[in-house]
Protein backbone atom coordinates (compact mmCIF):
# COMPACT_ATOMS: atom_id res chain seq x y z
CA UNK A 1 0.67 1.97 -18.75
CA UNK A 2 -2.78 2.29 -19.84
CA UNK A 3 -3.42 -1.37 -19.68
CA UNK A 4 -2.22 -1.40 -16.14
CA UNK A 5 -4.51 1.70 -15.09
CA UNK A 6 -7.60 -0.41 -16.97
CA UNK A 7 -6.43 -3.69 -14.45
CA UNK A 8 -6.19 -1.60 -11.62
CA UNK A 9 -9.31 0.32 -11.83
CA UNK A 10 -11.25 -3.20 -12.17
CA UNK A 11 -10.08 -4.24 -9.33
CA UNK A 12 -10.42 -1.05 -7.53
CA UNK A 13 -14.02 -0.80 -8.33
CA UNK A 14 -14.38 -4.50 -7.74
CA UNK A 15 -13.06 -4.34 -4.01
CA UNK A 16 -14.94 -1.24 -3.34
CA UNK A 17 -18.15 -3.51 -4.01
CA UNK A 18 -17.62 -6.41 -2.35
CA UNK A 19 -15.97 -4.47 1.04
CA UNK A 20 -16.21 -1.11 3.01
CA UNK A 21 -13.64 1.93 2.10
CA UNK A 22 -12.27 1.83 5.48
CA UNK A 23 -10.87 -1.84 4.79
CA UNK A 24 -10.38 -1.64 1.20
CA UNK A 25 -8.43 2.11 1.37
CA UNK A 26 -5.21 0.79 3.47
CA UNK A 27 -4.43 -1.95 1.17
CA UNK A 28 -4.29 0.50 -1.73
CA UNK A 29 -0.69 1.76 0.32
CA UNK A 30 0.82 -0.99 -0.76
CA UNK A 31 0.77 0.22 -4.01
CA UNK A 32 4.28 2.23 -2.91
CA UNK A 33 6.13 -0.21 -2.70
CA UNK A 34 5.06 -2.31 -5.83
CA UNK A 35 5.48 1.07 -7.99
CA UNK A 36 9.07 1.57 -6.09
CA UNK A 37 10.31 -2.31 -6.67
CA UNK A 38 8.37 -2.30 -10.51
CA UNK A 39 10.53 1.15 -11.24
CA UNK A 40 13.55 -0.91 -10.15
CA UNK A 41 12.69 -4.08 -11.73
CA UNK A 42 12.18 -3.15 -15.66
CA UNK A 43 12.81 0.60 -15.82
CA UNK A 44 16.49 -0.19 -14.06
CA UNK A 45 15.31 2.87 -11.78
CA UNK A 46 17.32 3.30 -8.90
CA UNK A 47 16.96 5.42 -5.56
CA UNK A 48 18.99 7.15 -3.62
CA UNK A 49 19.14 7.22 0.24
CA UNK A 50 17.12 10.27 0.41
CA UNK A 51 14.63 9.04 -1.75
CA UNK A 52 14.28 5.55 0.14
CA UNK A 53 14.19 7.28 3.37
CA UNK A 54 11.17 9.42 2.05
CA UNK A 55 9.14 6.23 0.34
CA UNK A 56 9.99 4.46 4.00
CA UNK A 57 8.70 7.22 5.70
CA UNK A 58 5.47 7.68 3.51
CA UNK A 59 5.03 4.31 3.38
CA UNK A 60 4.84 4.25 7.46
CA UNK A 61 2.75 7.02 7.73
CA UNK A 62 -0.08 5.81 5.89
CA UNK A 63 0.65 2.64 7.71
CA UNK A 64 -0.10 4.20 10.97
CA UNK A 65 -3.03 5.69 9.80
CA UNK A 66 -4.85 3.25 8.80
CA UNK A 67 -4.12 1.18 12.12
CA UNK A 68 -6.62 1.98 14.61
CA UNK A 69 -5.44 1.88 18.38
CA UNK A 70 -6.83 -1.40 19.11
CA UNK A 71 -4.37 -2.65 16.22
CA UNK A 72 -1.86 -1.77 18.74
CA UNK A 73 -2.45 -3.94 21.61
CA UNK A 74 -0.76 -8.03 21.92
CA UNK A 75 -4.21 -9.57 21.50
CA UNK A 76 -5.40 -7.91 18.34
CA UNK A 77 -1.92 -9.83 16.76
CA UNK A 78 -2.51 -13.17 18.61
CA UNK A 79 -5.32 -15.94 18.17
CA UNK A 80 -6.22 -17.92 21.11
């Protein structure tokens, strides 16, 4: 555990100097969903539907914050 806080904090501090909070904080939700599917890989964790439902629904909320309006619209998603 420790050697996976020491890997992670590298990395945190290394994104945070090569690239602005504001980009760098929204990838740090997908950290969720790699604890979630780690927990199920080699601790043989399991959820129930509750607890799915509430990781899915935190998950999506800190989606939606980080998406600005513009994020939104059919031309932010397509090139030309």
């Amino acid at each position: 555990m420790a050697i996976t806080f020491f890997i992670m904090a590298l990395f945190n501090s290394e994104a945070l100097k090569r690239g602005k909070i504001a980009v760098v904080e929204p990838v740090f939700t997908l950290e969720i969903p790699v604890v979630v599917f780690l927990a199920f890989l080699f601790l043989h964790e399991g959820l129930t539907g509750i607890q799915l439902l509430l990781v899915c629904v935190l998950f999506l909320g800190l989606l939606l914050v980080s998406l600005k309006p513009h994020h939104f619209s059919k031309r932010a998603w397509l090139e030309k």
